[in-house]
Protein backbone atom coordinates (compact mmCIF):
# COMPACT_ATOMS: atom_id res chain seq x y z
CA UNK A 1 63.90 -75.47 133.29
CA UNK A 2 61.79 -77.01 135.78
CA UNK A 3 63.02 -80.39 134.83
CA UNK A 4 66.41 -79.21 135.31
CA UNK A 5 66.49 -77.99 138.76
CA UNK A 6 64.35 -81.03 139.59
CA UNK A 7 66.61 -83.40 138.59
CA UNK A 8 69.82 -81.48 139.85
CA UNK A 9 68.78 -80.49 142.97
CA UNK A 10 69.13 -83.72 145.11
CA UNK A 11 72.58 -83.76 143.41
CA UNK A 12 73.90 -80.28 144.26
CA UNK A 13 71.82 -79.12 147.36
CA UNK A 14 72.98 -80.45 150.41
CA UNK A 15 70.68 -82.87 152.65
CA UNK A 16 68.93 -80.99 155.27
CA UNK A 17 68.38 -81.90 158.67
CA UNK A 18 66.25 -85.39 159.16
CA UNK A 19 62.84 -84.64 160.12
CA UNK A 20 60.13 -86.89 161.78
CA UNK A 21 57.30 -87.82 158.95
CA UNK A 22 54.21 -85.93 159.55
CA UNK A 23 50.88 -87.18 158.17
CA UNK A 24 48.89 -84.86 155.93
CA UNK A 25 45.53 -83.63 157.64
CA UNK A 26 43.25 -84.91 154.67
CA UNK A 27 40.46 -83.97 156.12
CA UNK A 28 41.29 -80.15 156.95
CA UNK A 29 42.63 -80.09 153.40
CA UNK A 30 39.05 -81.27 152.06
CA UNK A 31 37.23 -79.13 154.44
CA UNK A 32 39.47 -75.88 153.57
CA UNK A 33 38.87 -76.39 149.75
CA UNK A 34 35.47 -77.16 149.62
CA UNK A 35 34.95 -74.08 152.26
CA UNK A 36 36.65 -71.62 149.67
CA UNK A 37 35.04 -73.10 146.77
CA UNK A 38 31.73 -73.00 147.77
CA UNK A 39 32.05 -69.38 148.98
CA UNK A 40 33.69 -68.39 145.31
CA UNK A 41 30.63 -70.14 143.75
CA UNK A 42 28.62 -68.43 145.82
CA UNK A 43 29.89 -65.05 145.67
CA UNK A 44 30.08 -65.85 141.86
CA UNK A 45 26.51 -66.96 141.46
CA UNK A 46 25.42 -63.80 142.96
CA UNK A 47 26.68 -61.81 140.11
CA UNK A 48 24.03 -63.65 137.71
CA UNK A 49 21.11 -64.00 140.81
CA UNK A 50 19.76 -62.17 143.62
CA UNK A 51 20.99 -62.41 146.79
CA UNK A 52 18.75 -64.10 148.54
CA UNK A 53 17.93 -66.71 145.77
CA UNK A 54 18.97 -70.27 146.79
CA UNK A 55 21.82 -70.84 143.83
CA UNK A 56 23.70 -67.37 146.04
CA UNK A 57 22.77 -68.71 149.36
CA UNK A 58 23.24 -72.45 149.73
CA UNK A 59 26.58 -72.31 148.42
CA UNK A 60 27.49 -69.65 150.78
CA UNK A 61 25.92 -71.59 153.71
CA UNK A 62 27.93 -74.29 152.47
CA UNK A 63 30.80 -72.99 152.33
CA UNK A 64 30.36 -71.12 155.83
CA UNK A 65 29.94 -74.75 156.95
CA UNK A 66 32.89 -75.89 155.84
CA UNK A 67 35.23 -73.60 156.80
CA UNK A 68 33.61 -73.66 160.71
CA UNK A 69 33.95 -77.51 160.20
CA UNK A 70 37.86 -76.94 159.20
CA UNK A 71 38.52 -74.33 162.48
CA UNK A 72 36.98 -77.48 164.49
CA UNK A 73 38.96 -80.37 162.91
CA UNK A 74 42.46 -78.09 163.25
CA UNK A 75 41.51 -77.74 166.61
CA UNK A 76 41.61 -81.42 166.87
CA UNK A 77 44.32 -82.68 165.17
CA UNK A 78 47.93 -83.64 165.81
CA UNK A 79 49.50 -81.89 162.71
CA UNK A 80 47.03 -79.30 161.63
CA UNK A 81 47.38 -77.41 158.29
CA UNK A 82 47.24 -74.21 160.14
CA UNK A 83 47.88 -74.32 163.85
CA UNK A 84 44.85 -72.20 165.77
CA UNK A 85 48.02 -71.08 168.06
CA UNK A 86 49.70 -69.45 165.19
CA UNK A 87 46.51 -66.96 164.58
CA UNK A 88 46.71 -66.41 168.68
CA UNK A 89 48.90 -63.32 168.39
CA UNK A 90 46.77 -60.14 167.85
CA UNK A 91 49.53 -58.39 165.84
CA UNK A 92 49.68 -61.98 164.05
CA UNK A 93 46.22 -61.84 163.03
CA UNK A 94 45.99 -57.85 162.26
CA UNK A 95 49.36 -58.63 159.94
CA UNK A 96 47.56 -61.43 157.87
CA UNK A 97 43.86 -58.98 158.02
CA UNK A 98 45.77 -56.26 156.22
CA UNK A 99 47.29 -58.74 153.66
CA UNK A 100 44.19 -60.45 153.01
CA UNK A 101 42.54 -56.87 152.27
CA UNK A 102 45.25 -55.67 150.61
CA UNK A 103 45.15 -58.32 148.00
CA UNK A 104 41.65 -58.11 147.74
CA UNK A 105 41.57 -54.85 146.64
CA UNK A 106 44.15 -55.21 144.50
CA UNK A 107 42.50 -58.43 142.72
CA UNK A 108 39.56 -56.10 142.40
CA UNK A 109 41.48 -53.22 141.39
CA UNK A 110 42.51 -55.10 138.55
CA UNK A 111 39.21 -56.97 137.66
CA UNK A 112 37.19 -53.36 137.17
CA UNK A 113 40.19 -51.82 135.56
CA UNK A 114 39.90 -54.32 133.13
CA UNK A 115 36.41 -54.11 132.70
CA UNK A 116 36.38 -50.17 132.41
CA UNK A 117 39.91 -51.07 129.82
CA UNK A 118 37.39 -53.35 128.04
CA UNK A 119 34.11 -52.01 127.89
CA UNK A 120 34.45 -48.09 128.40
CA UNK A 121 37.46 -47.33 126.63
CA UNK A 122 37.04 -50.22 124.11
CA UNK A 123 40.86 -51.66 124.12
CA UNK A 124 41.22 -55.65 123.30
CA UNK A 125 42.28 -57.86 126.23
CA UNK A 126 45.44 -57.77 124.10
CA UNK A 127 45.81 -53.63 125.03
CA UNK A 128 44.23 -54.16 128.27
CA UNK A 129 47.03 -56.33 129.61
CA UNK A 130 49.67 -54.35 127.93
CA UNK A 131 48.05 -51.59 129.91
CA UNK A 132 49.19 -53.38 132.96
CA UNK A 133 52.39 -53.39 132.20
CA UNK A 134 53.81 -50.77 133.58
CA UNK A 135 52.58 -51.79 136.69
CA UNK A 136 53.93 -54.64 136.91
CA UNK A 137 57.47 -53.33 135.57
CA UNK A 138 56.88 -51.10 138.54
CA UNK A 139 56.24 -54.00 140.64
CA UNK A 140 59.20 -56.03 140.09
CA UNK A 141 61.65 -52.80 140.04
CA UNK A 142 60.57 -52.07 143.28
CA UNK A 143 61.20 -55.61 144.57
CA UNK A 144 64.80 -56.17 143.03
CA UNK A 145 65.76 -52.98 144.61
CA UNK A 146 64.32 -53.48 148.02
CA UNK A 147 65.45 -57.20 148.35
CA UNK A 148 69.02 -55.72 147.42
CA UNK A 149 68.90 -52.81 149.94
CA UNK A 150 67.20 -53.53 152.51
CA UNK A 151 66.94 -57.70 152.59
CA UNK A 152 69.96 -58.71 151.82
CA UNK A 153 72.48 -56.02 151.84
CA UNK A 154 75.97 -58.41 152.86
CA UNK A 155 74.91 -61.62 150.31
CA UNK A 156 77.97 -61.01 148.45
CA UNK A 157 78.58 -59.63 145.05
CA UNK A 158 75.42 -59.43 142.83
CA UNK A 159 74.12 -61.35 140.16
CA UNK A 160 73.30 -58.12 137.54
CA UNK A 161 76.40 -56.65 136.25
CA UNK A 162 77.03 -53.18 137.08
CA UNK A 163 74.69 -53.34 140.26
CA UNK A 164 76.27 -52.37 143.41
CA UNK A 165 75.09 -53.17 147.19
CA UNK A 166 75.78 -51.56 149.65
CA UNK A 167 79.08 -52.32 152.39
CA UNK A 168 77.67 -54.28 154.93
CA UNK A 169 78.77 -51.70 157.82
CA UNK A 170 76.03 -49.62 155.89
CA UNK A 171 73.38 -49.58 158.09
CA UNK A 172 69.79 -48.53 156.61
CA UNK A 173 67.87 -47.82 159.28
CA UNK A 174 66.93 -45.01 161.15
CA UNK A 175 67.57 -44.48 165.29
């Protein structure tokens, strides 16, 4: 499938705009992987090791490091990966805070559900991920019908048979 759209893209697409080249920031890359790797080693190592043992530490010093290293290069450079200006609005920053914590607790929601799945209750990985399931049925649901309500209610007729949207003079929001 991927093939497909890859090759019959540049065909059926039209060309966008010209844009100016802009050179990768290598060096922010490096910094910004080896910062988040060194922190998950870390943070993983720690599972295995005390705290304050050097395999837990160094890697988190490290990483720490890196990441302050990556801040100061996109500072610097002409076509950062992440422009400092872009984190300069405070309800900017609090937005990308709460998504950042949201999907960590939801990573670790599902990392000790699946433990407790696993090694309380005894099910197979097998059962464990069918367990999840409904969750993510839930998930999806609940994104088809928002992106058809409330994203894009005047896109036309809709791809699912029998699904309406609504008029576009239907307004869906309140005041």
């Amino acid at each position: 499938m991927a093939a497909v759209v890859v090759v019959a893209a540049p065909r059926l697409l039209p060309a966008g705009p010209s844009q100016a080249r802009v050179r990768l920031d290598v060096p922010g890359a490096v910094l910004v992987t080896g910062g988040v790797s060194a922190l998950s080693y870390g943070l993983l190592a720690a599972s295995d090791r005390q705290w304050s043992s050097p395999a837990v530490l160094v890697p988190l010093a490290v990483g720490a490091a890196l990441l302050t290293g990556f801040v100061a290069v996109e500072s610097r450079t002409r076509a950062p990966l992440i422009p400092l200006s872009f984190l300069a609005s405070k309800r900017r920053a609090a937005a990308l805070l709460a998504i950042v914590l949201a999907a960590g607790g939801m990573a670790s929601t599902f990392f000790f559900l699946s433990l407790y799945f696993q090694q309380i209750r005894g099910l197979s990985p097998l059962w464990t991920s069918a367990a999840f399931l409904p969750y993510s049925l839930m998930q999806l649901a609940a994104a088809f019908l928002s992106g058809g309500w409330w994203i894009a209610p005047a896109a036309g007729p809709s791809p699912w048979p029998g699904w309406r949207r609504p008029r576009p003079d239907c307004r869906c929001s309140a005041g």
